[in-house]
Each structure stands twice: as structure tokens, then as C-alpha cells.
Protein backbone atom coordinates (compact mmCIF):
# COMPACT_ATOMS: atom_id res chain seq x y z
CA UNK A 1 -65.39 16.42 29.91
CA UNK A 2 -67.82 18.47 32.28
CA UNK A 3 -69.80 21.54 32.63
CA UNK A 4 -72.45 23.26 31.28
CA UNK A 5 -72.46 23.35 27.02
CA UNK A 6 -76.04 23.72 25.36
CA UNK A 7 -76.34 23.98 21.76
CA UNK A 8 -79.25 25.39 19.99
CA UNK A 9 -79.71 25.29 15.68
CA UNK A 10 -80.88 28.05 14.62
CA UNK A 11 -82.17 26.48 11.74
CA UNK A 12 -85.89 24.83 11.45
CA UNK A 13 -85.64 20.92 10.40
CA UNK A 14 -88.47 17.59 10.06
CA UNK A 15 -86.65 15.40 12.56
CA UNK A 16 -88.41 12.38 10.87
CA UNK A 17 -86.15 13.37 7.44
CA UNK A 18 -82.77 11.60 8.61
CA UNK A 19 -80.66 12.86 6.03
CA UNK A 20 -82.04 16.49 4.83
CA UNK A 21 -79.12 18.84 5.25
CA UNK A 22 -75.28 18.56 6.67
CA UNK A 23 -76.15 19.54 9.92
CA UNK A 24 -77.77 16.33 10.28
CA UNK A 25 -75.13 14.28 8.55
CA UNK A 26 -73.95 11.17 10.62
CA UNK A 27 -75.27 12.86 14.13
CA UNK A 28 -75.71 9.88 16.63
CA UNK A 29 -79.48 8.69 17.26
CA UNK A 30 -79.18 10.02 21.43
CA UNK A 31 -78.32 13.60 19.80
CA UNK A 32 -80.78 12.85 17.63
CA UNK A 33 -83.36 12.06 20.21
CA UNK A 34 -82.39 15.49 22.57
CA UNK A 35 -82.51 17.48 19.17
CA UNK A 36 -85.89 16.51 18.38
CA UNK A 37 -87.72 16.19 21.83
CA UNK A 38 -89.64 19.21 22.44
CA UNK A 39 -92.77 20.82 19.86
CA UNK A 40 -94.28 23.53 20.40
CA UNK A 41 -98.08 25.35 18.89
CA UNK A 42 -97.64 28.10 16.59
CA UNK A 43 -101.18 29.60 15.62
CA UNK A 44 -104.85 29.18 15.72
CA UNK A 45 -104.27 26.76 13.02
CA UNK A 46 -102.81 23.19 13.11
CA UNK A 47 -99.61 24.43 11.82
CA UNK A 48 -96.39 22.88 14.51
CA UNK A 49 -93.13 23.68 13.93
CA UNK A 50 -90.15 22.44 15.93
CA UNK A 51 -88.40 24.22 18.69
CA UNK A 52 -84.80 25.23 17.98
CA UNK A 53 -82.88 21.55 18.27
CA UNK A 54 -80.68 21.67 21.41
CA UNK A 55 -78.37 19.65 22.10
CA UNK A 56 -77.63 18.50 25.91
CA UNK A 57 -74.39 18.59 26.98
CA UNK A 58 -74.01 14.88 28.53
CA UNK A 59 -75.60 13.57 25.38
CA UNK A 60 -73.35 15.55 23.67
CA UNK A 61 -70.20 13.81 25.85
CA UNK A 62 -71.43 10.42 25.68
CA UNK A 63 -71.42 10.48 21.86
CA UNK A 64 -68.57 12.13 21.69
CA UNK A 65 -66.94 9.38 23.60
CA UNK A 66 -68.31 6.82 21.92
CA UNK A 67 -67.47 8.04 18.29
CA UNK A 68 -64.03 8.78 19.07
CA UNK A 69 -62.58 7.51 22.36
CA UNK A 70 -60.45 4.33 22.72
CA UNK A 71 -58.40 2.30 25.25
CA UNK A 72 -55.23 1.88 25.86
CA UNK A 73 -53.69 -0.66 27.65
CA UNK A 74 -52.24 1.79 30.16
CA UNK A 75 -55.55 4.20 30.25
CA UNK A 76 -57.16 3.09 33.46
CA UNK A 77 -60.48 5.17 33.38
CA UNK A 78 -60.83 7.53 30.40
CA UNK A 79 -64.00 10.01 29.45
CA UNK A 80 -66.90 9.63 32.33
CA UNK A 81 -65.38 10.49 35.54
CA UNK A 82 -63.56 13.44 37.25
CA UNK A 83 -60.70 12.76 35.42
CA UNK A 84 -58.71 10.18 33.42
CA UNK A 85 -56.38 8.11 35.09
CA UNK A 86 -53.11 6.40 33.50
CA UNK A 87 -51.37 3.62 34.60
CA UNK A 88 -47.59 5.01 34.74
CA UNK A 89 -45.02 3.18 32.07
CA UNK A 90 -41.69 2.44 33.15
CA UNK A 91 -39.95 5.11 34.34
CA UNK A 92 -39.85 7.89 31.84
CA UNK A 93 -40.47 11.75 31.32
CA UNK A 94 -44.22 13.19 30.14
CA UNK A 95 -44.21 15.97 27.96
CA UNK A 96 -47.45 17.60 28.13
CA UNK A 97 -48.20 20.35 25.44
CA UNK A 98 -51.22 22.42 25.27
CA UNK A 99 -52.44 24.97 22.65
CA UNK A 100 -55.17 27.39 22.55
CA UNK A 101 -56.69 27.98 18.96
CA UNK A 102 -59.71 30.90 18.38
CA UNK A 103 -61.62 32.19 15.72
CA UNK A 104 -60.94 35.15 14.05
CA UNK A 105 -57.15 34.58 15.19
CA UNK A 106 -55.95 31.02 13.84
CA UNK A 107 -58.25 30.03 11.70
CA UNK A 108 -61.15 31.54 9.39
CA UNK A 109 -64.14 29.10 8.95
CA UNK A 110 -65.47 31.03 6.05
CA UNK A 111 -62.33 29.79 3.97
CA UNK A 112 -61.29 26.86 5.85
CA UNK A 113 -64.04 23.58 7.02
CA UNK A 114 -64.91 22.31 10.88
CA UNK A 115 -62.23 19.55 9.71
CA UNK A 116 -59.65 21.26 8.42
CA UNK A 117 -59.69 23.45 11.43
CA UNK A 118 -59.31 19.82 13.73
CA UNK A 119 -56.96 18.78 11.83
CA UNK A 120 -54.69 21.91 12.26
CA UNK A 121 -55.39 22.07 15.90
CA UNK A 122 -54.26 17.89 16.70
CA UNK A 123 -50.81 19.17 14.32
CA UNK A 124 -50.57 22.06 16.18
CA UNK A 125 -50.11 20.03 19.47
CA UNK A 126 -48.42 16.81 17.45
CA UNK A 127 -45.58 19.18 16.01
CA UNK A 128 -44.22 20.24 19.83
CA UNK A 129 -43.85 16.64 21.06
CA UNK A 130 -42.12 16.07 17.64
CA UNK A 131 -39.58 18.53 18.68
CA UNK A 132 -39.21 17.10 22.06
CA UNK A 133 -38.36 13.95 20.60
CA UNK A 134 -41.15 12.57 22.49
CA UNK A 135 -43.94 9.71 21.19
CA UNK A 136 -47.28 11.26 21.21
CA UNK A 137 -50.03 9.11 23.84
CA UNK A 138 -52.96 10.97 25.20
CA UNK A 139 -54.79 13.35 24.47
CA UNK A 140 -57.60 16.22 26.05
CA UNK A 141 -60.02 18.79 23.94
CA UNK A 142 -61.60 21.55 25.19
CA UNK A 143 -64.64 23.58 23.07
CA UNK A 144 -66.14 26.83 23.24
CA UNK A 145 -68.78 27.18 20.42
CA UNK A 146 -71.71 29.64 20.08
CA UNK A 147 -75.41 27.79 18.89
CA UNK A 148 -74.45 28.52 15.76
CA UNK A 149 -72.01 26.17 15.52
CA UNK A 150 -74.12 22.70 14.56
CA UNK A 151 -74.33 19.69 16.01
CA UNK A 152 -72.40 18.32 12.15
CA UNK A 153 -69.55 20.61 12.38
CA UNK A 154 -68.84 19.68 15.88
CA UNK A 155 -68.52 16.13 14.88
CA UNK A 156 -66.75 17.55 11.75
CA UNK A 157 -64.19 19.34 13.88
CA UNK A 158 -63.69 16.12 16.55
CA UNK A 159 -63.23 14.01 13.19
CA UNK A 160 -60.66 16.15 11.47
CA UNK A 161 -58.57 16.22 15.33
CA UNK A 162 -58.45 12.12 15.69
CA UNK A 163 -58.12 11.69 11.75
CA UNK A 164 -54.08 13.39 12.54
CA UNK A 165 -54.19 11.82 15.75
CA UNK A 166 -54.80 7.84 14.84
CA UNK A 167 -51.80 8.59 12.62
CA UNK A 168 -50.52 8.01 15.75
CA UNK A 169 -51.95 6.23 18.09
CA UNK A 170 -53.06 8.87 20.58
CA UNK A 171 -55.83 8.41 22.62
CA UNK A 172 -58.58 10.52 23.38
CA UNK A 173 -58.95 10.39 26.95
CA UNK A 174 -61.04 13.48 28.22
CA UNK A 175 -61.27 17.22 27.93
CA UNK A 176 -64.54 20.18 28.37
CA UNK A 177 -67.36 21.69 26.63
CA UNK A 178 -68.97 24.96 26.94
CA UNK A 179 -71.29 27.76 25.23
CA UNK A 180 -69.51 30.50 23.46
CA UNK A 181 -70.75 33.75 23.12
CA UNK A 182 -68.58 34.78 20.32
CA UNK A 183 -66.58 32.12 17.98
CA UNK A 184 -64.86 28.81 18.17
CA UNK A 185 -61.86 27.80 20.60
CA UNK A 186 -60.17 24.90 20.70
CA UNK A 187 -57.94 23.92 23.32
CA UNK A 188 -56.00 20.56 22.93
CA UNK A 189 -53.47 18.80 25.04
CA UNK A 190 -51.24 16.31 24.09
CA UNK A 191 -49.09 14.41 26.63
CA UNK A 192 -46.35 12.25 24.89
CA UNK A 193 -43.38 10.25 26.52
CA UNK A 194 -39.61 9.60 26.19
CA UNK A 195 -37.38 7.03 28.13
CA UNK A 196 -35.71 9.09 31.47
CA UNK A 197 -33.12 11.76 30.73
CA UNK A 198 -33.50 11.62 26.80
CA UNK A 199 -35.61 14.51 24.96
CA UNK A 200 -34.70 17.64 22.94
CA UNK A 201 -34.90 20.89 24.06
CA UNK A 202 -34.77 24.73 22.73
CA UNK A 203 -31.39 24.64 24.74
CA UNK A 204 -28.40 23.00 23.81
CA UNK A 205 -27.55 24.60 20.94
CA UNK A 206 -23.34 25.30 20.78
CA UNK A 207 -21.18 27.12 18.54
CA UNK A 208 -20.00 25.59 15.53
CA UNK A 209 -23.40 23.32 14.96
CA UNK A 210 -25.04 23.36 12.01
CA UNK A 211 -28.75 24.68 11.33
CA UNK A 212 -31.12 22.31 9.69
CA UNK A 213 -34.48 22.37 8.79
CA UNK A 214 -36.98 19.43 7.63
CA UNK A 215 -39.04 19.57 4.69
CA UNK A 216 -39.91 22.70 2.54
CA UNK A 217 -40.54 26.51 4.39
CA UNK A 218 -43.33 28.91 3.62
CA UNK A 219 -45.74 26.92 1.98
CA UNK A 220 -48.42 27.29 4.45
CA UNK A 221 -48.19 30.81 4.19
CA UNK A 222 -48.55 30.96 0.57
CA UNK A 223 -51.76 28.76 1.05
CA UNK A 224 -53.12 30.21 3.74
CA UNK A 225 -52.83 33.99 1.26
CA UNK A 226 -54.29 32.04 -1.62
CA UNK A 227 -57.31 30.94 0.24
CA UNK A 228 -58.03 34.64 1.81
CA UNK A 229 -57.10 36.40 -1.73
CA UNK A 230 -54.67 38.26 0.05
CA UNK A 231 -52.43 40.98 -2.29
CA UNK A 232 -48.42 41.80 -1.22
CA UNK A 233 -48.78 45.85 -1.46
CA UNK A 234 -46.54 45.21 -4.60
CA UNK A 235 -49.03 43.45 -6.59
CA UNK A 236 -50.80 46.68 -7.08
CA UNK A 237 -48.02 47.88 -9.63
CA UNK A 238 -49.40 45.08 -12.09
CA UNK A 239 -51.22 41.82 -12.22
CA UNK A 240 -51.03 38.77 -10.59
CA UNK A 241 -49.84 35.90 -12.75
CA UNK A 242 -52.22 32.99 -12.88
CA UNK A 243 -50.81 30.28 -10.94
CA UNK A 244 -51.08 26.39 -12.06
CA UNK A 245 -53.46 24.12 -10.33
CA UNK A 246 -51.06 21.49 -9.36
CA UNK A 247 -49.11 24.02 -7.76
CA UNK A 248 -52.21 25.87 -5.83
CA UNK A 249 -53.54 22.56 -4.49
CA UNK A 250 -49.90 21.76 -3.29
CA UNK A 251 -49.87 25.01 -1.35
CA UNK A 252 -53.80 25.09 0.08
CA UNK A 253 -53.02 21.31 1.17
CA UNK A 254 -49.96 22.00 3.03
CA UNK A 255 -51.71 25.21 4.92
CA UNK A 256 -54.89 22.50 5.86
CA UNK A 257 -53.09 19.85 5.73
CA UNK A 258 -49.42 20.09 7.50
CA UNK A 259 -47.66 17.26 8.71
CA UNK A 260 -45.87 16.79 12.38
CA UNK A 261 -42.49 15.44 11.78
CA UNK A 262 -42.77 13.03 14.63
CA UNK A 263 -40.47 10.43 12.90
CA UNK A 264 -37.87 12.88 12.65
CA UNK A 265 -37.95 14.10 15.94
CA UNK A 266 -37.84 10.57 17.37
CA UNK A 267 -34.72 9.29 15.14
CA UNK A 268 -32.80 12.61 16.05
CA UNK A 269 -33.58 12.29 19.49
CA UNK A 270 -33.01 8.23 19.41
CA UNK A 271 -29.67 8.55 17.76
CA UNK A 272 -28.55 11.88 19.86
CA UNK A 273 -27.87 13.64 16.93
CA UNK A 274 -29.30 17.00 17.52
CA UNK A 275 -28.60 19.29 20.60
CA UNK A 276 -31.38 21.84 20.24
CA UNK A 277 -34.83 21.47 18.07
CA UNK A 278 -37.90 23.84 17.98
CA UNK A 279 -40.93 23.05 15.43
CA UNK A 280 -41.59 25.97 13.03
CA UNK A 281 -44.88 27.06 13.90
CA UNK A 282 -44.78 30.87 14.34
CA UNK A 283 -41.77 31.36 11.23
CA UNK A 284 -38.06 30.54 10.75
CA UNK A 285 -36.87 34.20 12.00
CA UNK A 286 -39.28 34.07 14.97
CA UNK A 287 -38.13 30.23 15.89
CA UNK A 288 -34.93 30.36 15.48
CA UNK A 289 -35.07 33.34 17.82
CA UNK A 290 -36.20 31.26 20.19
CA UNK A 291 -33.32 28.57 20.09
CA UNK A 292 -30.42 31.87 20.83
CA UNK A 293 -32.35 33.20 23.03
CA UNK A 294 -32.45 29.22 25.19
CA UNK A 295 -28.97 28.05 24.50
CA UNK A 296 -27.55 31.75 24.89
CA UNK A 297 -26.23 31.92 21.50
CA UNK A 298 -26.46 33.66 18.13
CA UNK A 299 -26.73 32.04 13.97
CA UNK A 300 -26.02 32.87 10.71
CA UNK A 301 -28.49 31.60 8.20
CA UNK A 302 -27.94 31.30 4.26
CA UNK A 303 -30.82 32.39 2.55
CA UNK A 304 -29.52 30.59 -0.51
CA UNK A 305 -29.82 27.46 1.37
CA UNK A 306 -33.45 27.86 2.51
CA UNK A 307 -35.95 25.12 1.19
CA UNK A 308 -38.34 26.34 -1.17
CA UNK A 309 -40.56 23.92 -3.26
CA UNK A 310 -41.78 24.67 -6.52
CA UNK A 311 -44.99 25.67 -5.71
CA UNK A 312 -43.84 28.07 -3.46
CA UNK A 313 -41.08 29.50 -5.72
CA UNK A 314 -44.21 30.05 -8.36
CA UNK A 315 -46.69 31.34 -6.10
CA UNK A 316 -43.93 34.00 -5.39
CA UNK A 317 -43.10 34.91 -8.84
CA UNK A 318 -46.64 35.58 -9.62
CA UNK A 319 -47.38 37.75 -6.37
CA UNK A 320 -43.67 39.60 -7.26
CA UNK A 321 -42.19 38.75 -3.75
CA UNK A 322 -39.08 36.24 -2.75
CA UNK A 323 -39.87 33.01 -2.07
CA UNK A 324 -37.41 33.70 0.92
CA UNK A 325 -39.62 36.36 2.98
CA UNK A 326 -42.23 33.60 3.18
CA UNK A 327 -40.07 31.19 4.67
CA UNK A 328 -38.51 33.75 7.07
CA UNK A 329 -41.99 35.03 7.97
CA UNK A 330 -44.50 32.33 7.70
CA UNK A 331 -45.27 30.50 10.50
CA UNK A 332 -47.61 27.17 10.59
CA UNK A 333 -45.07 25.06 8.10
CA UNK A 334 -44.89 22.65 11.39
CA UNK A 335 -41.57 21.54 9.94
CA UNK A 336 -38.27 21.06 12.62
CA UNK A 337 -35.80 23.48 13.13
CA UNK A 338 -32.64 21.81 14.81
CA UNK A 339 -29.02 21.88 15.70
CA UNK A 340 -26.26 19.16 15.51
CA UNK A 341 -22.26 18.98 15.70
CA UNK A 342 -20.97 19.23 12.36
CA UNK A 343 -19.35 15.83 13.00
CA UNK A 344 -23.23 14.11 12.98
CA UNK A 345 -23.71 15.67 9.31
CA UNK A 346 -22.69 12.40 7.71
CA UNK A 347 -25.31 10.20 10.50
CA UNK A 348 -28.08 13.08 9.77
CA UNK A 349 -28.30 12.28 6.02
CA UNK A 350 -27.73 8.75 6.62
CA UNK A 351 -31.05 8.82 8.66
CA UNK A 352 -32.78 11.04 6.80
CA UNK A 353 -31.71 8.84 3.45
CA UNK A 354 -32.89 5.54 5.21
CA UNK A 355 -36.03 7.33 6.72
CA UNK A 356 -37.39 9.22 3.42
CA UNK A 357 -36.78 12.37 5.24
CA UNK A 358 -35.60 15.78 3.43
CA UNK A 359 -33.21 17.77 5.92
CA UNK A 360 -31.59 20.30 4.87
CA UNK A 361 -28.74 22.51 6.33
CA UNK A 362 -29.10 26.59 5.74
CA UNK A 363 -26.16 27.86 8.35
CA UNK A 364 -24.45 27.73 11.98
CA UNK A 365 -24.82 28.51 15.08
CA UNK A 366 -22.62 31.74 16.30
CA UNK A 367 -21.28 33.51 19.66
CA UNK A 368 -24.19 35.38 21.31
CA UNK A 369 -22.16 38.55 20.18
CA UNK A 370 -22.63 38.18 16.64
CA UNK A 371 -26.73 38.04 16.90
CA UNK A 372 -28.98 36.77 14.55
CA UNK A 373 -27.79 37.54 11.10
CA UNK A 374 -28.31 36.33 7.12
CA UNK A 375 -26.33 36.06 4.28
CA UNK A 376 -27.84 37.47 1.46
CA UNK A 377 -27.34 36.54 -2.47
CA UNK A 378 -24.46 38.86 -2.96
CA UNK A 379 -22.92 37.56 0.21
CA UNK A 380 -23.35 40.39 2.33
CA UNK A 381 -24.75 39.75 5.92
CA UNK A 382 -27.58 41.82 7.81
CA UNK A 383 -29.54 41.28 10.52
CA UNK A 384 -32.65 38.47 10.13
CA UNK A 385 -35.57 41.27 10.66
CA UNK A 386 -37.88 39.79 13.43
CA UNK A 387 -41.21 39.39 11.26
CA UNK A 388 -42.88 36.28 12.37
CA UNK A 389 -45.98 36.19 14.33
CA UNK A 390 -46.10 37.69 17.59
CA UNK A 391 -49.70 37.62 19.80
CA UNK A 392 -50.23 41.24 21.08
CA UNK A 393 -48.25 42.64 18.89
């Protein structure tokens, strides 16, 4: 971690009160001590008020390191030098992943915490080496933050990235900090590992496989439009229906809380049961998009067969739209999208029995010719509209 990050509070505090307000919550005593170093005179009186807190950044490092770093029994030198340095395993293949995450863009911190945001950032990264198949090892964070951003949340936001990470194992071996002149970024990288000559790709998909999908699709959406009140242009005919609590926590927790299907991507890569995988982070029409376009092919998907949960089948009814557009347009469900022979469907739900894992199928992979199509209710086919998110759009 290197180069130049200052942080300044704009808000006033007694450092002699050591538990006042959040932004002091838990802060280590050397941030504590460059917080709370300089006074300055204010008047002809006696009256002394603090200067803004700053935070320096190698203070800022060195607790950062010590709260959250770790070794590893490979990890040579970790956070304090030029770089880390990693004893190589056996031979192998590294996947390295990164991910760039900004304000304003992926996440809102007026509706979602410091944490939360981590959290979603360390999945982010987690859910690509699950689709590779891969074992998730080491890991690097970069921050951008204005002095607005308090020392607090910054430990907020490191906690919520190792709390998905330790799920793990990962390590955090390194990364950068800097001043922001304009909202949060977060930059993570994730290197995992598989054994030589075994990992999944967005290639490899063939004609005649089947199309699964883990877990449940367009939850997060659905939470993420509960939390910023958002309103389908349809819901102006007539009222929203009020939505049950079990059902709205469901939803919210899946949007700030996903889950990386690591164990899935390692037992279908393990067990060479799938030929292609993608994780669903920017929407099922967008993904799957993404798996033609690699292995040169096209699909047909049953929307009858898509994977709704309850809570996501109610939050549509009351906002009058199909469950169905969320899953084909939501992105951020961090669930697998893969392929497989149909001869493997027997070994897939064997696994997936013996694992706890729900995998479902909803079609098939076509010739390139045929495109990307769906088959609706009334079993006529159209084309699968390309509606998930796009930067630059």
C-alpha cells in the first residue's frame, strides 16, 4: 500500500472522549494519536478548539495491516514493502480478477453502509474466481476517498471486505490509498488458483448442453429498487401493494448481502461437469450473451424455468411487473450461469443434492444461427432483448 492519502474530519471532536460518536468507534490508538496531535488558538479568549483530525497515510497503512492482514504459509512478505511476494505452490494456474467499484455508479452510501458496500466489493471479486472454478488466496485493495469519508467508515468498509473474505481464507496481502476529490472507489483484486490445465471458462459451451443456473435470479434487483424507492413506470396506474417484512428483508439482504458460489464452481470444475460458466453479475440476458458470444454459439432459454423465490415473485406482484424481467435484467444476483452435456444432468443433481446446492436447468445451448432467443408462456419464441447493464451506455 503506498502513496500519498490524507484524511481530514470535517467534524470538531474532544479527543480525550474515546467513545463520543461513530467516527471514533474502534479507531486504533496510532490513528488516534495522528488525529489528535495538533491545537490550534481561536480568539482573544482561552477558548481552543481542535484542528480538523487528519489522518496520515502510513499510520493509516500500519493499522490497516494490523487489523486485518494475516499470513499464509506461502505469503513470503505481505503489506510493508514494494510489493508482496508469494512463495509459488506446485505447479498450477493463477487467476487474478480485479474490479473497480465507484460511487454514484455501484453503490449509493446514502441507502447502503461503509460495510455493506465492502462486503459487495470482496463478492464482487469472489463470484469471478467462483466461475473459474478456481480457490480464492490473496487478495489487494485500493481506496480513493474524499475527507469526508471518516476514519470509522474506512475501517467499516475494510471490515465488511475481509468479513466475505475469511469465509474463505483469503489473505490480505497489499493494495493503495489515496485522496479523492469526488466519492468512494474501491478497487479489489483477488488472485485464486486451480491445479494446471483445469478451470472453467466463458468458452466451451457446445450444442446440445443444457443451461443451468444456481440459486434464485433477480432478487438483488428487487432489493436494490426497494432500498432507493424506485417505481416501474406502471405503478403509476395504481398503488403499490404493501409487501411483507419477511419477504423485504429477504430481498434487501440478498442485494447487501449476496453470496459467491465458490463451492459450486469448485465441484463443477473438480468433477468436469460443466464446459462453460460465467457468474451473473451484470443480468442473465447480458451474461449469457457473453457465453455465445466465447464459445461461438447461440441458446434458447425457458422463461418458465427461470428461478424465482417467493420474495421476488411478491415484490413483483405488488410493483405490477413479471418476476421474469428482473431475472433477465438484474444484474448483481452473483449466482453461476453454466453449461454441461446433457449426459452430466444425472452427476449435476447428484452434486448439487450431496452439496445443498439449488441448480436449476432453464434451456440449451443452440447453433450460432439461431441467436439468443426465449420461450415465452404460450410457447412462442422471440428474441431475449439485451437489457442488462452496460457501462457507457
Amino acid at each position: 500500500m503506498v502513496t500519498g492519502f490524507m484524511f481530514r474530519d470535517v467534524r470538531s471532536y474532544n479527543p480525550n472522549t474515546r467513545n463520543q460518536e461513530l467516527e471514533t468507534r474502534n479507531i486504533p490508538q496510532v490513528l488516534w494519536n495522528a488525529m489528535s496531535r495538533r491545537t490550534e488558538y481561536c480568539g482573544p479568549a482561552v477558548t481552543i478548539r481542535k484542528a480538523q483530525p487528519r489522518i496520515q497515510e502510513f499510520a493509516l497503512i500500519r493499522a490497516l495491516a494490523r487489523r486485518f492482514a494475516r499470513n499464509t504459509s506461502q505469503l513470503v512478505q505481505g503489506i510493508g514493502d514494494d510489493a508482496a511476494v508469494i512463495a509459488a505452490p506446485a505447479p498450477g494456474w493463477w487467476h487474478v480478477t480485479t474490479d473497480l467499484l465507484a460511487e454514484g455508479v455501484h453503490f449509493d452510501l446514502r441507502t447502503a453502509s461503509a460495510e455493506s458496500v465492502g462486503y459487495r466489493a470482496a463478492i464482487a471479486n469472489l463470484s469471478d474466481i467462483a466461475a473459474m472454478g478456481a480457490s480464492p488466496r490473496y487478495l489487494l485493495i485500493s481506496l480513493a476517498a474524499p475527507r469526508t469519508f471518516t476514519p470509522a467508515r474506512i475501517f467499516e468498509l475494510y471490515e465488511g471486505l475481509m468479513q466475505a473474505c475469511r469465509l474463505h481464507g483469503v489473505a490480505l496481502i497489499g493494495g493503495d490509498t489515496s485522496s479523492s476529490r469526488a466519492g468512494v472507489f474501491v478497487s479489489i483484486t483477488l488472485i485464486g488458483t486451480t491445479i494446471s490445465g483445469r478451470a472453467l471458462f466463458r468458452r466451451g459451451a457446445h450444442v446440445g448442453d443444457s443451461i443451468y443456473v444456481t440459486g434464485t435470479l433477480g432478487d438483488s434487483l428487487a432489493g436494490l429498487q426497494l432500498l432507493t424507492n424506485a417505481k416501474s413506470n406502471r405503478s403509476t396506474l395504481r398503488p403499490f401493494a404493501p409487501l411483507r417484512k419477511p419477504h423485504r428483508d429477504f430481498l434487501v439482504q440478498r442485494h447487501l448481502r449476496p453470496t459467491a458460489r465458490i463451492g459450486e464452481g469448485q465441484w463443477l470444475n473438480s468433477a468436469r461437469l460443466a464446459t462453460a460458466a460465467i457468474d451473473l453479475s451484470d443480468g442473465l440476458s447480458g451474461d449469457l450473451r457473453h457465453i455465445c458470444e466465447e464459445s461461438r454459439v447461440g441458446a434458447e432459454i425457458d422463461l418458465s424455468a427461470i428461478p424465482i423465490s417467493p420474495a421476488c415473485s411478491a415484490y413483483a406482484e405488488s410493483r405490477h411487473l413479471r418476476p421474469v424481467q428482473l431475472a433477465l435484467t438484474g444484474g448483481e444476483d452473483y449466482e453461476l450461469l453454466f453449461t454441461a452435456p446433457p449426459a452430466k444432468h444425472s452427476a449435476i443433481e447428484r452434486q448439487a443434492r450431496a452439496h445443498g446446492s439449488q441448480i436449476t436447468r432453464i434451456g440449451r445451448i443452440r447453433a450460432r444461427r439461431f441467436g439468443m432467443q426465449m420461450k415465452t408462456t404460450d410457447g412462442t419464441m422471440r428474441p431475449i432483448p439485451m437489457s442488462s447493464y452496460e457501462h457507457f451506455r
